[in-house]
PDB file of N, CA and C in Angstrom:
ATOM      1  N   UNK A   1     -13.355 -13.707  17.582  1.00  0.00           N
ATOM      2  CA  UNK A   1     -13.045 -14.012  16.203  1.00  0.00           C
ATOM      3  C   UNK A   1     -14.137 -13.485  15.269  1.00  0.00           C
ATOM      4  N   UNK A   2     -15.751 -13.858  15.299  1.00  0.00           N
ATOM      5  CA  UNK A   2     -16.494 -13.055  14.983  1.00  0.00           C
ATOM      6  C   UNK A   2     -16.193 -11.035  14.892  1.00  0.00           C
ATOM      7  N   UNK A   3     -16.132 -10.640  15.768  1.00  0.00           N
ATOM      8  CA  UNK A   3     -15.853  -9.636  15.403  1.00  0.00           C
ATOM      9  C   UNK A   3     -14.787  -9.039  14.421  1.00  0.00           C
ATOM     10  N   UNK A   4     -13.850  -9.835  14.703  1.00  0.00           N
ATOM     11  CA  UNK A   4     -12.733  -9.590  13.556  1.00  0.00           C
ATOM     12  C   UNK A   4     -12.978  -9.656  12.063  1.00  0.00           C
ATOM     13  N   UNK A   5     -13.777 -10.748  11.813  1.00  0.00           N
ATOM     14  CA  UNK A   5     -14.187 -11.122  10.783  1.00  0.00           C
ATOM     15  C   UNK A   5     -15.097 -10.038  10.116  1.00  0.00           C
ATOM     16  N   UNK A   6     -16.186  -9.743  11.139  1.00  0.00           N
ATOM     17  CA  UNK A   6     -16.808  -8.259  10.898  1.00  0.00           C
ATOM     18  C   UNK A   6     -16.288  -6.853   9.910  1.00  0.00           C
ATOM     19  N   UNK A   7     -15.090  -6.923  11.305  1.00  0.00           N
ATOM     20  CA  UNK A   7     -14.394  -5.613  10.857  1.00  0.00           C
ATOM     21  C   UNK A   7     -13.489  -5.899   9.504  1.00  0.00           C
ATOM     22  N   UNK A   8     -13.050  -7.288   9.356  1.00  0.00           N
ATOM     23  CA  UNK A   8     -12.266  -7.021   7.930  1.00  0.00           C
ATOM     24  C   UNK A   8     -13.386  -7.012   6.940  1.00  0.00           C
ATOM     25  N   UNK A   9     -14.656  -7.460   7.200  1.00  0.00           N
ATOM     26  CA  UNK A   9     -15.637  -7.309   5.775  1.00  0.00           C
ATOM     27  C   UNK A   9     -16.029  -6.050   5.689  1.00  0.00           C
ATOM     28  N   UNK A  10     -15.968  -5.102   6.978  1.00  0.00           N
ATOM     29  CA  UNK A  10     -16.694  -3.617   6.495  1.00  0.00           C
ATOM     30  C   UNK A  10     -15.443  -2.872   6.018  1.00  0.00           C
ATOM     31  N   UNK A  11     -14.370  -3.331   6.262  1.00  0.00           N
ATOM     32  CA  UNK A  11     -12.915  -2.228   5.397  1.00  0.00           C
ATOM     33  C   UNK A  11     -13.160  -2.696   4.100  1.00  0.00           C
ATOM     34  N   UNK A  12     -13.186  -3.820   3.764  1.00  0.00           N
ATOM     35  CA  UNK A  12     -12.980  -4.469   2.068  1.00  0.00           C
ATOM     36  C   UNK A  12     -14.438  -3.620   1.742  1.00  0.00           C
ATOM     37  N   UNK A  13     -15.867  -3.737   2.089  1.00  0.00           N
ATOM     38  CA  UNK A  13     -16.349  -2.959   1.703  1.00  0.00           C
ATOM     39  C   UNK A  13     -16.320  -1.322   1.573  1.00  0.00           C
ATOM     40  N   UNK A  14     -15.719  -0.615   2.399  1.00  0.00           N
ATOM     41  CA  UNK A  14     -15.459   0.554   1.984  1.00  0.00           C
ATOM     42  C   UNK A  14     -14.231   0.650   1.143  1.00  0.00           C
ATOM     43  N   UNK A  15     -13.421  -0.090   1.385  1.00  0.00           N
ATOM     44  CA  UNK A  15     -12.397   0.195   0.109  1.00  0.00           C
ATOM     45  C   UNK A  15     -13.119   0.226  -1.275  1.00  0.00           C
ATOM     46  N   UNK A  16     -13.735  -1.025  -1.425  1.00  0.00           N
ATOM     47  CA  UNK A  16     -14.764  -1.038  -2.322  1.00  0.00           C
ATOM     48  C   UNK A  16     -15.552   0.201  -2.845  1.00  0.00           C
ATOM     49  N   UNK A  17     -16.875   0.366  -1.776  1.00  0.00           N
ATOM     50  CA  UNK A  17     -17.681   1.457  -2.083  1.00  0.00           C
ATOM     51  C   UNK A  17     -17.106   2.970  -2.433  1.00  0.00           C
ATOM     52  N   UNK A  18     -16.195   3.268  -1.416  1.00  0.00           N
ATOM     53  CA  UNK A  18     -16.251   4.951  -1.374  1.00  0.00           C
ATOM     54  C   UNK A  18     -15.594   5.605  -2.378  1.00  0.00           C
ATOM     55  N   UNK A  19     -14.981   4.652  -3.772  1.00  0.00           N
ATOM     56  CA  UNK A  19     -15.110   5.344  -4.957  1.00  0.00           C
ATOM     57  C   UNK A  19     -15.981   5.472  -5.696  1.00  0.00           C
ATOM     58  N   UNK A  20     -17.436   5.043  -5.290  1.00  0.00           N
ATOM     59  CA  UNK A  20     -18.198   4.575  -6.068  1.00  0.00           C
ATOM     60  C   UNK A  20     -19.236   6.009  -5.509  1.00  0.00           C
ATOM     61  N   UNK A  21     -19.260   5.595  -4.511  1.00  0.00           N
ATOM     62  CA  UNK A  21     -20.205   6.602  -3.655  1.00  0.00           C
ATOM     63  C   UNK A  21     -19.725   8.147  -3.289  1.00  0.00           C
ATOM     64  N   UNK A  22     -18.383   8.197  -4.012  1.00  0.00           N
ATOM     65  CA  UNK A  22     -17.967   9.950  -4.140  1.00  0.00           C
ATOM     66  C   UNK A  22     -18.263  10.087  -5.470  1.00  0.00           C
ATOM     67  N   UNK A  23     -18.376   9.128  -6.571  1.00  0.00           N
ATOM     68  CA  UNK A  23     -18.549   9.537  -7.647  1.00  0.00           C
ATOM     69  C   UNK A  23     -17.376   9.569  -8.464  1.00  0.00           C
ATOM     70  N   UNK A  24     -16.012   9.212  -8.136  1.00  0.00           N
ATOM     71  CA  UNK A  24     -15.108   9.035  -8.718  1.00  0.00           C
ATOM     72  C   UNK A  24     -14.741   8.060  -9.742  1.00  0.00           C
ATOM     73  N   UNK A  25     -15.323   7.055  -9.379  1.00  0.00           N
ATOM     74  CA  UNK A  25     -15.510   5.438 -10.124  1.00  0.00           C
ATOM     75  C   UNK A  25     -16.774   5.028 -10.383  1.00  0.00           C
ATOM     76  N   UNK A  26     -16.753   5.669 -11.632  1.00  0.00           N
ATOM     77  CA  UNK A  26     -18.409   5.184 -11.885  1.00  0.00           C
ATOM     78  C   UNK A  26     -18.505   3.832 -12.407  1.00  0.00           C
ATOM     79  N   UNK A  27     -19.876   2.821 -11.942  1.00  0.00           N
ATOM     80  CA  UNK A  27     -20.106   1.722 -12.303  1.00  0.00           C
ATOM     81  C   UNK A  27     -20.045   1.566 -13.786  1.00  0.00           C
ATOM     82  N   UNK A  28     -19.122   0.718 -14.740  1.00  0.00           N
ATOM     83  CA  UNK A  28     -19.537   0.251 -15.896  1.00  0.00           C
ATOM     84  C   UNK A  28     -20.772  -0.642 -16.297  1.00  0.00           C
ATOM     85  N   UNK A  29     -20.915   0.412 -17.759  1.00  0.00           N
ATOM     86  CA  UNK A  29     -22.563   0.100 -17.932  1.00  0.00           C
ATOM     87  C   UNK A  29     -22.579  -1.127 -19.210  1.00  0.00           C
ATOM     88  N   UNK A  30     -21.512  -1.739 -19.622  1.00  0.00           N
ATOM     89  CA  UNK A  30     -21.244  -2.695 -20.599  1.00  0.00           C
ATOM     90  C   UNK A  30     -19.776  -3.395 -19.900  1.00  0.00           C
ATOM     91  N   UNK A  31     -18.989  -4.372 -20.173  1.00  0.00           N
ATOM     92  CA  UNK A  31     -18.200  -4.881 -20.590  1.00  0.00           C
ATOM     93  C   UNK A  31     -17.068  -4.604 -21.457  1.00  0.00           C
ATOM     94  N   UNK A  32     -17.322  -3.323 -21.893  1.00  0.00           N
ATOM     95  CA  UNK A  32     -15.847  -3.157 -23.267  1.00  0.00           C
ATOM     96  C   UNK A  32     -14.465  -2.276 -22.565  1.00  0.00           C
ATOM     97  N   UNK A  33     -13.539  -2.331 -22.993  1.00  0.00           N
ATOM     98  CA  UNK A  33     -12.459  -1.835 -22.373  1.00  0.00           C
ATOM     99  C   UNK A  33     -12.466  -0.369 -22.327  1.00  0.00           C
ATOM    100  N   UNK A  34     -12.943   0.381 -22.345  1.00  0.00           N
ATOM    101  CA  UNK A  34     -13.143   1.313 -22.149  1.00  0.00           C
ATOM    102  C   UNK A  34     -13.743   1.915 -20.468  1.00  0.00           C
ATOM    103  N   UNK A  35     -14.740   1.148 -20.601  1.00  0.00           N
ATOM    104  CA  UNK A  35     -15.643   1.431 -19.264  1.00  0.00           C
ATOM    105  C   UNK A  35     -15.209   1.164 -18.330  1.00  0.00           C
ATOM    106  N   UNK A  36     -14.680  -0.189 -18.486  1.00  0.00           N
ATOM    107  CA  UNK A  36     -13.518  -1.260 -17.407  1.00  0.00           C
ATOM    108  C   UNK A  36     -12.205  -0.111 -17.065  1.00  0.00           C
ATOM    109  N   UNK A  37     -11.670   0.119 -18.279  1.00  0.00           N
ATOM    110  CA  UNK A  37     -10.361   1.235 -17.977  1.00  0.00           C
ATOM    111  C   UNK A  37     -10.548   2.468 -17.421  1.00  0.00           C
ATOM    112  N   UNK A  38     -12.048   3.148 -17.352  1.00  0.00           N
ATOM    113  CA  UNK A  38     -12.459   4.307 -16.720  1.00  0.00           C
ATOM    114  C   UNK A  38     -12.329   3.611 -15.339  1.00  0.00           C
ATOM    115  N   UNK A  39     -13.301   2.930 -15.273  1.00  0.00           N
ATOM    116  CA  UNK A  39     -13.720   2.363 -13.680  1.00  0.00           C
ATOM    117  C   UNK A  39     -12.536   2.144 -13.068  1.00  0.00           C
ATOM    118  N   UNK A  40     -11.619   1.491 -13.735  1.00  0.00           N
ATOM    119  CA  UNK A  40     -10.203   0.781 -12.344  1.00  0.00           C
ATOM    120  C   UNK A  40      -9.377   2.415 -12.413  1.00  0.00           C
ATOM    121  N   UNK A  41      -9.599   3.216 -13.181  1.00  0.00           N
ATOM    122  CA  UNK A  41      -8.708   4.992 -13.606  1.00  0.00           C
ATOM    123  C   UNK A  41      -9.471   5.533 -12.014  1.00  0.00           C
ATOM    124  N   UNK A  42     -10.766   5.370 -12.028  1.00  0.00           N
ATOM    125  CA  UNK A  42     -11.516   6.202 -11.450  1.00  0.00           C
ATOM    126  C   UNK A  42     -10.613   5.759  -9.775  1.00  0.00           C
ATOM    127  N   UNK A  43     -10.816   4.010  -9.553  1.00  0.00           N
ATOM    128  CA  UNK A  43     -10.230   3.511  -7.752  1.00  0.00           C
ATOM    129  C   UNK A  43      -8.674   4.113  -7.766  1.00  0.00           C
ATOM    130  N   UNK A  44      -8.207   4.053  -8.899  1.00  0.00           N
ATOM    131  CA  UNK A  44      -6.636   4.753  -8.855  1.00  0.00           C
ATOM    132  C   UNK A  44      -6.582   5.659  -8.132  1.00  0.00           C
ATOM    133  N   UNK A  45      -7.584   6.562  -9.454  1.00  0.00           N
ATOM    134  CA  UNK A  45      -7.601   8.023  -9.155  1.00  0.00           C
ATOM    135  C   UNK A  45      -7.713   8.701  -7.252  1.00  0.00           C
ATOM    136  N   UNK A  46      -8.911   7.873  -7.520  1.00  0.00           N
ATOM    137  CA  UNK A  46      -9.303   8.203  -5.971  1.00  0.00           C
ATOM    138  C   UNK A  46      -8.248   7.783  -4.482  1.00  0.00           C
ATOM    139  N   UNK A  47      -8.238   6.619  -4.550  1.00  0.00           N
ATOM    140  CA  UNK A  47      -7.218   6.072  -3.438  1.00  0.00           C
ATOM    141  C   UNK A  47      -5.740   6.959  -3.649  1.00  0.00           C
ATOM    142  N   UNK A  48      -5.508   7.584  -4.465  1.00  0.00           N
ATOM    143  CA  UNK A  48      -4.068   8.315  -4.816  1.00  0.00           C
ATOM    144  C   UNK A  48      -4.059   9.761  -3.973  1.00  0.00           C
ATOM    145  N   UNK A  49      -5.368  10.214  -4.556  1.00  0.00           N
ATOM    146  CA  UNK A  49      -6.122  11.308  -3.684  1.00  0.00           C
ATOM    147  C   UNK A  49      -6.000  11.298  -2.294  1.00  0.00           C
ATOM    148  N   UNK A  50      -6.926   9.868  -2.057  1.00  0.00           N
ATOM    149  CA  UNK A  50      -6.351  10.095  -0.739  1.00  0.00           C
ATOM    150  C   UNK A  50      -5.667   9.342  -0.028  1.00  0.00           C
ATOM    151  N   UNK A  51      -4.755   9.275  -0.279  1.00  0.00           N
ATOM    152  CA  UNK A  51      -3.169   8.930  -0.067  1.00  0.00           C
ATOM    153  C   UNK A  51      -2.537  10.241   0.352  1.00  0.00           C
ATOM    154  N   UNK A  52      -3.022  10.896  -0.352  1.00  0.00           N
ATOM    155  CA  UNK A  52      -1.783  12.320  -0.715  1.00  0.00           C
ATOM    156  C   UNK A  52      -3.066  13.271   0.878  1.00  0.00           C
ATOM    157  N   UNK A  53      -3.819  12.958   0.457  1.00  0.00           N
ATOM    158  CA  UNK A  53      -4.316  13.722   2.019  1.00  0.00           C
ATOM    159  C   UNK A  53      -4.145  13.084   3.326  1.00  0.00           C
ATOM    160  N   UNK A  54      -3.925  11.911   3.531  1.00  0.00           N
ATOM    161  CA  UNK A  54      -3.409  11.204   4.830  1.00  0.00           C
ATOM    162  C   UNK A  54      -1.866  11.965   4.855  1.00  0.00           C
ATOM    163  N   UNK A  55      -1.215  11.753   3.996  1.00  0.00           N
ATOM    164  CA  UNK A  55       0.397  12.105   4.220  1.00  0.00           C
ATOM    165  C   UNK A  55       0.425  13.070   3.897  1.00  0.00           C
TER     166      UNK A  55
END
């Protein structure tokens, strides 16, 4: 059970990170809707990407 638990915290973290860490989703540097609407554009962007390269 431990291990399981493991492995679902390191997927949620890379789902997490690896828009962050290609540079696609950059961290917002304030609070205003703008930065917020880049940042969630950027996990779109990216996970769509690669979506379209798995299939």
């Amino acid at each position: 059970m431990k291990i399981l638990t493991i492995v679902i915290l390191v997927a949620i973290a890379l789902f997490l990170l690896l828009p962050i860490l290609s540079g696609t989703a950059s961290i917002p540097q304030d609070m205003s809707a703008s930065e917020i609407g880049d940042f969630i554009s950027g996990y779109v962007h990216y996970w769509i990407a690669a979506l379209r390269r798995i299939f």
